[in-house]
PDB file of N, CA and C in Angstrom:
ATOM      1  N   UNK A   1       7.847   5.092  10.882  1.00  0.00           N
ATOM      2  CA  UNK A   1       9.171   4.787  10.425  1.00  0.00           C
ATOM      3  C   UNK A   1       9.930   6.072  10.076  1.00  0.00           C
ATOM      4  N   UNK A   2       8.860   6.679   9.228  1.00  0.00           N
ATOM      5  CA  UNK A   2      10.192   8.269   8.696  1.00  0.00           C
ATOM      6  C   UNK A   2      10.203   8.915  10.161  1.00  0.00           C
ATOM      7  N   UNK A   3       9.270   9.284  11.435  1.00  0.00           N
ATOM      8  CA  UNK A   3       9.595   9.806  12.591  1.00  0.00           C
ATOM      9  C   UNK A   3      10.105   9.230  13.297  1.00  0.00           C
ATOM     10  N   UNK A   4      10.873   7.955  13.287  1.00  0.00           N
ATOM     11  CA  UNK A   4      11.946   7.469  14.252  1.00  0.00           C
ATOM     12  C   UNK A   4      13.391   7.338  13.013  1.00  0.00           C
ATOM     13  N   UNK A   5      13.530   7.968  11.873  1.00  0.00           N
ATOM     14  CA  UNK A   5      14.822   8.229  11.355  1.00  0.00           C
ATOM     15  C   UNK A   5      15.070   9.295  11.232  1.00  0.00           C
ATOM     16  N   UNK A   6      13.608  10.476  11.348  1.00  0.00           N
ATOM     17  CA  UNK A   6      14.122  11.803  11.783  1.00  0.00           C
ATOM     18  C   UNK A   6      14.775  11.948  12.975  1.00  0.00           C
ATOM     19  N   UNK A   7      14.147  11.562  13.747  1.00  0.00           N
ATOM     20  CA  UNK A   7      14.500  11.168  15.775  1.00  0.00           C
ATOM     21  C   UNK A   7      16.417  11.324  15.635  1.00  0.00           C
ATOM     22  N   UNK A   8      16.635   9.659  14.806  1.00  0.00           N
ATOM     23  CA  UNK A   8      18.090   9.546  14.642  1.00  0.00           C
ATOM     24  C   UNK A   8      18.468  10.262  14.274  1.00  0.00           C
ATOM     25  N   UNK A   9      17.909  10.626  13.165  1.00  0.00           N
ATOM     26  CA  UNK A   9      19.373  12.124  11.974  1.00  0.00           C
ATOM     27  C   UNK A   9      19.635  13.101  13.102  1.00  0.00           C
ATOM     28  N   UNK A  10      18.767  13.871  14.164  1.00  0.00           N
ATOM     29  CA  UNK A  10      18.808  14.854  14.835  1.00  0.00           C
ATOM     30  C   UNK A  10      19.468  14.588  15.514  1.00  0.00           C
ATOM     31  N   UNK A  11      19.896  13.342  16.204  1.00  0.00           N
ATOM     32  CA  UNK A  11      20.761  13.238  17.094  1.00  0.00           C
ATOM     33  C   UNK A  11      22.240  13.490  16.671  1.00  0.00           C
ATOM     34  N   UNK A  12      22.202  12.937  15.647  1.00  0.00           N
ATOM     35  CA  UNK A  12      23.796  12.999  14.940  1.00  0.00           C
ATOM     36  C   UNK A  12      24.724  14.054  15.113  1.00  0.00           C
ATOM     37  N   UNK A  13      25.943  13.993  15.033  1.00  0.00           N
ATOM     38  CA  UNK A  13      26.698  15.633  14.644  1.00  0.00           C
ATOM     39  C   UNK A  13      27.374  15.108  13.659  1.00  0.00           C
ATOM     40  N   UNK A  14      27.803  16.481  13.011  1.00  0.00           N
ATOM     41  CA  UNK A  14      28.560  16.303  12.052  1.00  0.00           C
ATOM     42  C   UNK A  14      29.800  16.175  12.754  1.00  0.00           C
ATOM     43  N   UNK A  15      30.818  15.690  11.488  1.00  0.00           N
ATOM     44  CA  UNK A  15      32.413  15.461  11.857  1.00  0.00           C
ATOM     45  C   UNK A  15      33.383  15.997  10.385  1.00  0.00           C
ATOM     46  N   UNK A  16      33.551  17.353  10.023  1.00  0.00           N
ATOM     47  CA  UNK A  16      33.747  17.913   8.737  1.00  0.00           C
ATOM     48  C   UNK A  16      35.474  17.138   8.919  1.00  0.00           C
ATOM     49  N   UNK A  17      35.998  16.664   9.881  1.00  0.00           N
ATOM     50  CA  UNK A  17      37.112  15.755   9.515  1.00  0.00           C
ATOM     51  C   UNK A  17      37.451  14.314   9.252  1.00  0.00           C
ATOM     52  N   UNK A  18      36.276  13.631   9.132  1.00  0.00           N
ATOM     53  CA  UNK A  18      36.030  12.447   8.969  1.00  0.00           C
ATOM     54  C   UNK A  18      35.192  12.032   7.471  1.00  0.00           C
ATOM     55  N   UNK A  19      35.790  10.960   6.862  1.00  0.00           N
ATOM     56  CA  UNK A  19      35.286  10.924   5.742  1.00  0.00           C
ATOM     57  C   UNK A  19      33.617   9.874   5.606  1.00  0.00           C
ATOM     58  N   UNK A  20      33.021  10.600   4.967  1.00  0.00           N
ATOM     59  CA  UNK A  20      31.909   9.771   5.113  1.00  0.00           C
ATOM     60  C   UNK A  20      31.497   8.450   4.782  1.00  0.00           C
ATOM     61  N   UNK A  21      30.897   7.545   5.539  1.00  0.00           N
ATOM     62  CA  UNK A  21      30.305   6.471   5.577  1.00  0.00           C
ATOM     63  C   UNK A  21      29.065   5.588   5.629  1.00  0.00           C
ATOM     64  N   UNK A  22      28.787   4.660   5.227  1.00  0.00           N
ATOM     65  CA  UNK A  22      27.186   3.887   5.597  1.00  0.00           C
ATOM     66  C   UNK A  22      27.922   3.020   6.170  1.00  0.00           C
ATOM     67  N   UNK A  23      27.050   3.053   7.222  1.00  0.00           N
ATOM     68  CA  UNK A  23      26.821   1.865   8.240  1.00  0.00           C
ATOM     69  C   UNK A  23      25.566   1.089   8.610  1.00  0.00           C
ATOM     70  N   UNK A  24      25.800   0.188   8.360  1.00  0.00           N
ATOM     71  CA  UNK A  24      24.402  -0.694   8.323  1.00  0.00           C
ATOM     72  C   UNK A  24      23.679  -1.125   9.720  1.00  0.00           C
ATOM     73  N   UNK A  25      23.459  -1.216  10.558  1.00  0.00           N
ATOM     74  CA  UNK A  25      23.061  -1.117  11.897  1.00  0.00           C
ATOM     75  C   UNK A  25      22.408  -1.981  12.553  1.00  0.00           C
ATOM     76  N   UNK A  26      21.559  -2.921  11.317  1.00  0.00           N
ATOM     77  CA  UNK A  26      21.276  -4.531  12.200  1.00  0.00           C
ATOM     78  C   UNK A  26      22.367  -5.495  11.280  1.00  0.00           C
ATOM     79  N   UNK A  27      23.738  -4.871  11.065  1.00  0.00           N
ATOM     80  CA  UNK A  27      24.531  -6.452  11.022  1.00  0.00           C
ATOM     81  C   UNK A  27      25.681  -5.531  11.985  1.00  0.00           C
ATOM     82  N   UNK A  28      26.429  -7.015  12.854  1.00  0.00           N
ATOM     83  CA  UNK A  28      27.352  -6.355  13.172  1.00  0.00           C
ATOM     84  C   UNK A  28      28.896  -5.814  12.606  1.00  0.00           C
ATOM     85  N   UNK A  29      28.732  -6.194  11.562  1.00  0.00           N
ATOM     86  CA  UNK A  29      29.845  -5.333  10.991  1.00  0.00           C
ATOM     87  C   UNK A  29      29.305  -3.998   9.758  1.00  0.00           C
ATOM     88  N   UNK A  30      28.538  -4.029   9.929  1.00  0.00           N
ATOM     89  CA  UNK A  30      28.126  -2.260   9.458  1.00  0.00           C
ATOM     90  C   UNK A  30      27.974  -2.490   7.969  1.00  0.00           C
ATOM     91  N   UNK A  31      28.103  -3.786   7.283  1.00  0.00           N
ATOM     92  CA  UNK A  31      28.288  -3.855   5.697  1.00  0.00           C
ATOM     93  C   UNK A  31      26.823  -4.549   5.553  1.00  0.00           C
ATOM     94  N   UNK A  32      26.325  -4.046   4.425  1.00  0.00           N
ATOM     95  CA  UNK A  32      24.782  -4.292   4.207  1.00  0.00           C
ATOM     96  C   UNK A  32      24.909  -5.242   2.528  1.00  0.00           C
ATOM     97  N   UNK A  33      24.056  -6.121   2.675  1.00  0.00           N
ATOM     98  CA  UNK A  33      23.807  -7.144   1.715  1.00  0.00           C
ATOM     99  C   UNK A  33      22.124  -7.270   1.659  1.00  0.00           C
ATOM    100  N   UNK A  34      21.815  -7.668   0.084  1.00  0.00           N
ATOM    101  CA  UNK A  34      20.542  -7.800   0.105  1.00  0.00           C
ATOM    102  C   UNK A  34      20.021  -9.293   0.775  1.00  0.00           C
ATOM    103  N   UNK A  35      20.629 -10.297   1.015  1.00  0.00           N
ATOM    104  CA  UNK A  35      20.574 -11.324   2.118  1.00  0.00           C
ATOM    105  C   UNK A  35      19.990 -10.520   3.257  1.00  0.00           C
ATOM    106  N   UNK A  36      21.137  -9.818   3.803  1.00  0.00           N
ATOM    107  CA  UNK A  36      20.383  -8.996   5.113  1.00  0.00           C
ATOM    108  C   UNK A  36      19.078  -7.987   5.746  1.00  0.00           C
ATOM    109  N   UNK A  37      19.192  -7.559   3.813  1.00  0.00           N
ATOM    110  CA  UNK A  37      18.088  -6.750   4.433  1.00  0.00           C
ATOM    111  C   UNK A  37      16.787  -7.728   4.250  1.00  0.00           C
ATOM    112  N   UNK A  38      16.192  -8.723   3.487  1.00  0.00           N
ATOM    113  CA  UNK A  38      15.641  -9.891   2.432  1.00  0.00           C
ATOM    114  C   UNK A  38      15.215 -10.271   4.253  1.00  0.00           C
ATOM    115  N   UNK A  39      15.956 -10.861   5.179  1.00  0.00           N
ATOM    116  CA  UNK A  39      16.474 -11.706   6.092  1.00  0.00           C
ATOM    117  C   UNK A  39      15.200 -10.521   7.396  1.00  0.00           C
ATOM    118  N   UNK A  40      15.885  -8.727   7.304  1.00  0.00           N
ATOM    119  CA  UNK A  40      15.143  -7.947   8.326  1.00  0.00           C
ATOM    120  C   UNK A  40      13.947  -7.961   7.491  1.00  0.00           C
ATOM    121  N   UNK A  41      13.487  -7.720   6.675  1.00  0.00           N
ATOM    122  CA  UNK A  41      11.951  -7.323   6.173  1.00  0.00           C
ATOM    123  C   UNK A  41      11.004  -8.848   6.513  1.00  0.00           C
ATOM    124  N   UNK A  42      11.956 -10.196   6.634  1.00  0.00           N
ATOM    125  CA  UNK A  42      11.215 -11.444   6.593  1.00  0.00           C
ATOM    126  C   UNK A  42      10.608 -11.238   7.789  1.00  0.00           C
ATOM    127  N   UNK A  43      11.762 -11.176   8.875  1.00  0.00           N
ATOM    128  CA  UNK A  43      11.787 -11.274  10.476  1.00  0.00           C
ATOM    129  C   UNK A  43      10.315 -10.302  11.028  1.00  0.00           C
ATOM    130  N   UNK A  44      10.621  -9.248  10.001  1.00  0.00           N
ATOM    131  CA  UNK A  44       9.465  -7.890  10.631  1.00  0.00           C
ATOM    132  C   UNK A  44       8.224  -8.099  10.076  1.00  0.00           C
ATOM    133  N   UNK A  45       8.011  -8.994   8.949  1.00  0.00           N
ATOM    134  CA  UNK A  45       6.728  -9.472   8.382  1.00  0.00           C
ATOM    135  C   UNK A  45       5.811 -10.536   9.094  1.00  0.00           C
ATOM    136  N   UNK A  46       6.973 -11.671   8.989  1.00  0.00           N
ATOM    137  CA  UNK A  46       6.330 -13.033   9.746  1.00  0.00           C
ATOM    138  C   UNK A  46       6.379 -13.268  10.879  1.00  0.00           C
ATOM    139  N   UNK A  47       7.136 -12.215  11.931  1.00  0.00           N
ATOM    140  CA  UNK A  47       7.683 -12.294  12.813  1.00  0.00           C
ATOM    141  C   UNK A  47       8.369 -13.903  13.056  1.00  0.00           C
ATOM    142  N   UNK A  48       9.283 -13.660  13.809  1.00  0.00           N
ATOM    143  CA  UNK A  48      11.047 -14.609  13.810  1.00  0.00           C
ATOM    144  C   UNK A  48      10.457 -16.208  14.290  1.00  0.00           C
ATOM    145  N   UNK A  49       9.786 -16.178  14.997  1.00  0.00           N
ATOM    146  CA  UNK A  49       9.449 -17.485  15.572  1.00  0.00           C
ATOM    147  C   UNK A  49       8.513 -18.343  13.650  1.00  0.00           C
ATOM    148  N   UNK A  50       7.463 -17.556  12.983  1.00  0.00           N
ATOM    149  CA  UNK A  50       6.984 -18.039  11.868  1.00  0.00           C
ATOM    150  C   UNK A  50       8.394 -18.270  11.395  1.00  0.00           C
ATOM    151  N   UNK A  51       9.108 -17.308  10.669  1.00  0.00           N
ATOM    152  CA  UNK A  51       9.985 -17.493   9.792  1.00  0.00           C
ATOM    153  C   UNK A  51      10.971 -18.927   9.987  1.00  0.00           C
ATOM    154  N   UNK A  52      11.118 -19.301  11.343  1.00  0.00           N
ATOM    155  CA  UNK A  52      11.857 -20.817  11.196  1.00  0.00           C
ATOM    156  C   UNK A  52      11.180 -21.962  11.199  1.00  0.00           C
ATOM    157  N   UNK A  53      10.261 -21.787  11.110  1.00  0.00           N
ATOM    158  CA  UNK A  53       9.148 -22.909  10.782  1.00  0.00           C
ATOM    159  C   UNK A  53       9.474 -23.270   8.996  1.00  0.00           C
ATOM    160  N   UNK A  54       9.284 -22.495   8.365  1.00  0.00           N
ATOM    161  CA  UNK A  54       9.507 -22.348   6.867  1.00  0.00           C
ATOM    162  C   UNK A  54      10.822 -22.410   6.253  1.00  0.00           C
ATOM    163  N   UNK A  55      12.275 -22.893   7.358  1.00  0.00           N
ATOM    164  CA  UNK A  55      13.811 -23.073   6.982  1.00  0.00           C
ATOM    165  C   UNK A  55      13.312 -24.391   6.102  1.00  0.00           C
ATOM    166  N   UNK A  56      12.930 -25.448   7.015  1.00  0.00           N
ATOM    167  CA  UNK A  56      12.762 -26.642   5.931  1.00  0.00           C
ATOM    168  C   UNK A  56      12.595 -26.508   5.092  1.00  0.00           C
ATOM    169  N   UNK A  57      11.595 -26.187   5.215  1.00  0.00           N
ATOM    170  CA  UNK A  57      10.576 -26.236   3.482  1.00  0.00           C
ATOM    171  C   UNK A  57      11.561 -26.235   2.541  1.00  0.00           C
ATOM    172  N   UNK A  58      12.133 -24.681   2.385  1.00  0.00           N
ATOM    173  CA  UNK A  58      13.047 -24.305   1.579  1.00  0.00           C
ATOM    174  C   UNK A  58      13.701 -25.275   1.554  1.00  0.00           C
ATOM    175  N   UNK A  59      14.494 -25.924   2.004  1.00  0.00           N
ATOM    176  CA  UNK A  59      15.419 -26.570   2.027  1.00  0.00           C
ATOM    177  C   UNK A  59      15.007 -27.682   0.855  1.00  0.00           C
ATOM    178  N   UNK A  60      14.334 -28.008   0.939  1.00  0.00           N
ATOM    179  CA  UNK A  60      13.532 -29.076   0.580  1.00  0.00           C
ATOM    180  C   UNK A  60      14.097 -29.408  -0.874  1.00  0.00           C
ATOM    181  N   UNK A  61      14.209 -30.502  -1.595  1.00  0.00           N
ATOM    182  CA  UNK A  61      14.774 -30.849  -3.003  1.00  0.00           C
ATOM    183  C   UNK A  61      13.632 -30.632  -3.358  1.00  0.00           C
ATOM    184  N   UNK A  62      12.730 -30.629  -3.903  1.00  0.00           N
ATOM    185  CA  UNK A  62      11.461 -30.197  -4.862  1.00  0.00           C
ATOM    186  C   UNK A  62      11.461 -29.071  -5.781  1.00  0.00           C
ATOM    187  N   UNK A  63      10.772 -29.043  -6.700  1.00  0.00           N
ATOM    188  CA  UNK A  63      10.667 -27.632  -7.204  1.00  0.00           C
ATOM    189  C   UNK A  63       9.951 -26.552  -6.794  1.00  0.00           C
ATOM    190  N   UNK A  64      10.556 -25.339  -7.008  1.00  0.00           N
ATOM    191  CA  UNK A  64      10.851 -24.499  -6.788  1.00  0.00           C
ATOM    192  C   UNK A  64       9.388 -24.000  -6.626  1.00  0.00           C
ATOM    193  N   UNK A  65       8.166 -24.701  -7.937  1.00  0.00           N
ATOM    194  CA  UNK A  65       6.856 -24.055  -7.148  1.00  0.00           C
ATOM    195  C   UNK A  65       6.433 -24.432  -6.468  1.00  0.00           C
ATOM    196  N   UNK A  66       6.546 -25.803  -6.550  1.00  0.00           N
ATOM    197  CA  UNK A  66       5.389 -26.703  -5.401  1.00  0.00           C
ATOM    198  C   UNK A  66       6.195 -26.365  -3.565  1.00  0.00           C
ATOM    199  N   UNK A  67       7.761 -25.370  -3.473  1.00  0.00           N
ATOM    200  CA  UNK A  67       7.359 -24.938  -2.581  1.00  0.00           C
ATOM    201  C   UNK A  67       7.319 -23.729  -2.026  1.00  0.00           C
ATOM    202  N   UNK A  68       7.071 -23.002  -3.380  1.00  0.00           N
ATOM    203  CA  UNK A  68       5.918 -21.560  -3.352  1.00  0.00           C
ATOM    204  C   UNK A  68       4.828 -22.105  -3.101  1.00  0.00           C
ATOM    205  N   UNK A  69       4.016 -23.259  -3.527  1.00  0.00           N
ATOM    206  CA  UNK A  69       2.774 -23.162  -3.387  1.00  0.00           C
ATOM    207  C   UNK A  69       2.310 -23.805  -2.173  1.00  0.00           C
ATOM    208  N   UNK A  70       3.652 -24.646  -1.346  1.00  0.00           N
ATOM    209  CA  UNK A  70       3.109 -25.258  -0.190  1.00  0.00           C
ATOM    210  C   UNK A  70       3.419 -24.256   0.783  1.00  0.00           C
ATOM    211  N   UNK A  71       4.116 -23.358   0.879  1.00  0.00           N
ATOM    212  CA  UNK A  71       4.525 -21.943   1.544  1.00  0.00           C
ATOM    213  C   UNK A  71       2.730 -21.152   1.324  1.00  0.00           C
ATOM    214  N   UNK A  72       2.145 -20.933   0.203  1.00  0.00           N
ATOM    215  CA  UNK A  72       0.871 -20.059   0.198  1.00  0.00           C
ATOM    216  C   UNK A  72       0.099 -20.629   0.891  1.00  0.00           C
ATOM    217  N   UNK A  73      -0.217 -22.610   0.792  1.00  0.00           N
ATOM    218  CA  UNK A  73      -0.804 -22.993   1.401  1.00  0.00           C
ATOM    219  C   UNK A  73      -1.057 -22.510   2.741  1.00  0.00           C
ATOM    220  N   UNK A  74       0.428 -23.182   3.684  1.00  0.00           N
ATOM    221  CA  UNK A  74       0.263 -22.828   4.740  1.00  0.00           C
ATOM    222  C   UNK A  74       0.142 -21.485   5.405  1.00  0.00           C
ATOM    223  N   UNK A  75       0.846 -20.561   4.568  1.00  0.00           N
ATOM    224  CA  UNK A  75       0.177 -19.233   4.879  1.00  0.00           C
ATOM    225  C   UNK A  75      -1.098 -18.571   4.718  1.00  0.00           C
ATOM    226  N   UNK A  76      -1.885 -19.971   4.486  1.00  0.00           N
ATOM    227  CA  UNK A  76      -3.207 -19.180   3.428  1.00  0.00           C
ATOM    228  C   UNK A  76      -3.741 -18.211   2.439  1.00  0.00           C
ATOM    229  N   UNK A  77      -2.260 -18.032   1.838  1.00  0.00           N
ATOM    230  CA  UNK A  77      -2.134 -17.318   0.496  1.00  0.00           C
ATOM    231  C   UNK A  77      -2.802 -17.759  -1.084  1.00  0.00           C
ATOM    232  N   UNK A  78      -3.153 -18.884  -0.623  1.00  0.00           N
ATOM    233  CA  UNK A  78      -3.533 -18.756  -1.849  1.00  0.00           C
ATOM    234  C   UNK A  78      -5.185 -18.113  -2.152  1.00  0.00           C
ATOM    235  N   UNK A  79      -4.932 -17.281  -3.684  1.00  0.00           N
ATOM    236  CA  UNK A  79      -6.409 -17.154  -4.040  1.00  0.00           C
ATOM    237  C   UNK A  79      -7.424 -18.109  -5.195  1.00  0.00           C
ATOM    238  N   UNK A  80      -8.360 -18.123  -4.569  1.00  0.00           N
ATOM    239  CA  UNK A  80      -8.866 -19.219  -5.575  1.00  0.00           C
ATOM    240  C   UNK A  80     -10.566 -18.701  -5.547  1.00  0.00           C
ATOM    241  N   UNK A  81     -11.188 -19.194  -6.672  1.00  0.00           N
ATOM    242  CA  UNK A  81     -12.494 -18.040  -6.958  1.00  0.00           C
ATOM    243  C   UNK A  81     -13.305 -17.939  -5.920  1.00  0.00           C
ATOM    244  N   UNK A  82     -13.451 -19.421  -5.013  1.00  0.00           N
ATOM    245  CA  UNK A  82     -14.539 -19.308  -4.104  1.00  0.00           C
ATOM    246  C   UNK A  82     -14.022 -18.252  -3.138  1.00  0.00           C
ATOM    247  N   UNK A  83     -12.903 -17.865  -3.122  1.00  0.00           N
ATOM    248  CA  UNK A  83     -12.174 -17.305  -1.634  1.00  0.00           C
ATOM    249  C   UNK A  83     -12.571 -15.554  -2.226  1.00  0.00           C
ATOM    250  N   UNK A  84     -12.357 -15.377  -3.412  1.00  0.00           N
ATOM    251  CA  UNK A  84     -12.751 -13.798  -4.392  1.00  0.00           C
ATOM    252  C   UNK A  84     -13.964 -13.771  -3.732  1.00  0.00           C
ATOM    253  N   UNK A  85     -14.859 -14.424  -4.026  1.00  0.00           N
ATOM    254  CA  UNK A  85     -16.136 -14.176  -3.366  1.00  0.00           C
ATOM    255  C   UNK A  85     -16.382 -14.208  -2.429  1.00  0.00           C
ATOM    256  N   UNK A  86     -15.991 -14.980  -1.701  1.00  0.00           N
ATOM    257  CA  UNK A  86     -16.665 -14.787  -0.208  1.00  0.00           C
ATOM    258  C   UNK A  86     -16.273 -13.557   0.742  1.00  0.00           C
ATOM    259  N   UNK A  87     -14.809 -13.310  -0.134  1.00  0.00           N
ATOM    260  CA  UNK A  87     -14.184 -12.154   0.838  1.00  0.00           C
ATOM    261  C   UNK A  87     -15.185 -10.901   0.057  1.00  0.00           C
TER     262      UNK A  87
END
């Protein structure tokens, strides 16, 4: 990761007449929200096809743990003593 944002910086030039900016680069309008980034770290974890499997869930009227805990389920997150040990 840090040798493909060195890669980028090097490419860059400066522009000493232009005032500086962030641009955000996976939305298309360049403005960054923690939605978005929340949204790239999901996509790059669970990869995109998992992650819409789990829209329902959320969705879901229940509380808020039972669907944290049906989310660990199916991810097989949860730890429980027999699982401490065996691993």
């Amino acid at each position: 990761m840090a040798y493909s944002f060195i890669g980028e910086i090097s490419q860059q030039q400066l522009h000493p007449q232009k005032e500086d900016m962030w641009i955000w680069k996976h939305d298309s309008s360049g403005h960054y929200s923690t939605k978005l980034g929340y949204d790239l770290i999901r996509r790059e974890v669970a990869g995109a096809d998992q992650t819409s499997d789990f829209v329902e869930l959320w969705k879901l009227k229940i509380l808020a743990m039972s669907t944290v805990f049906s989310w660990r389920l199916i991810r097989d997150r949860i730890f429980i003593h027999y699982r401490v040990i065996k691993d």
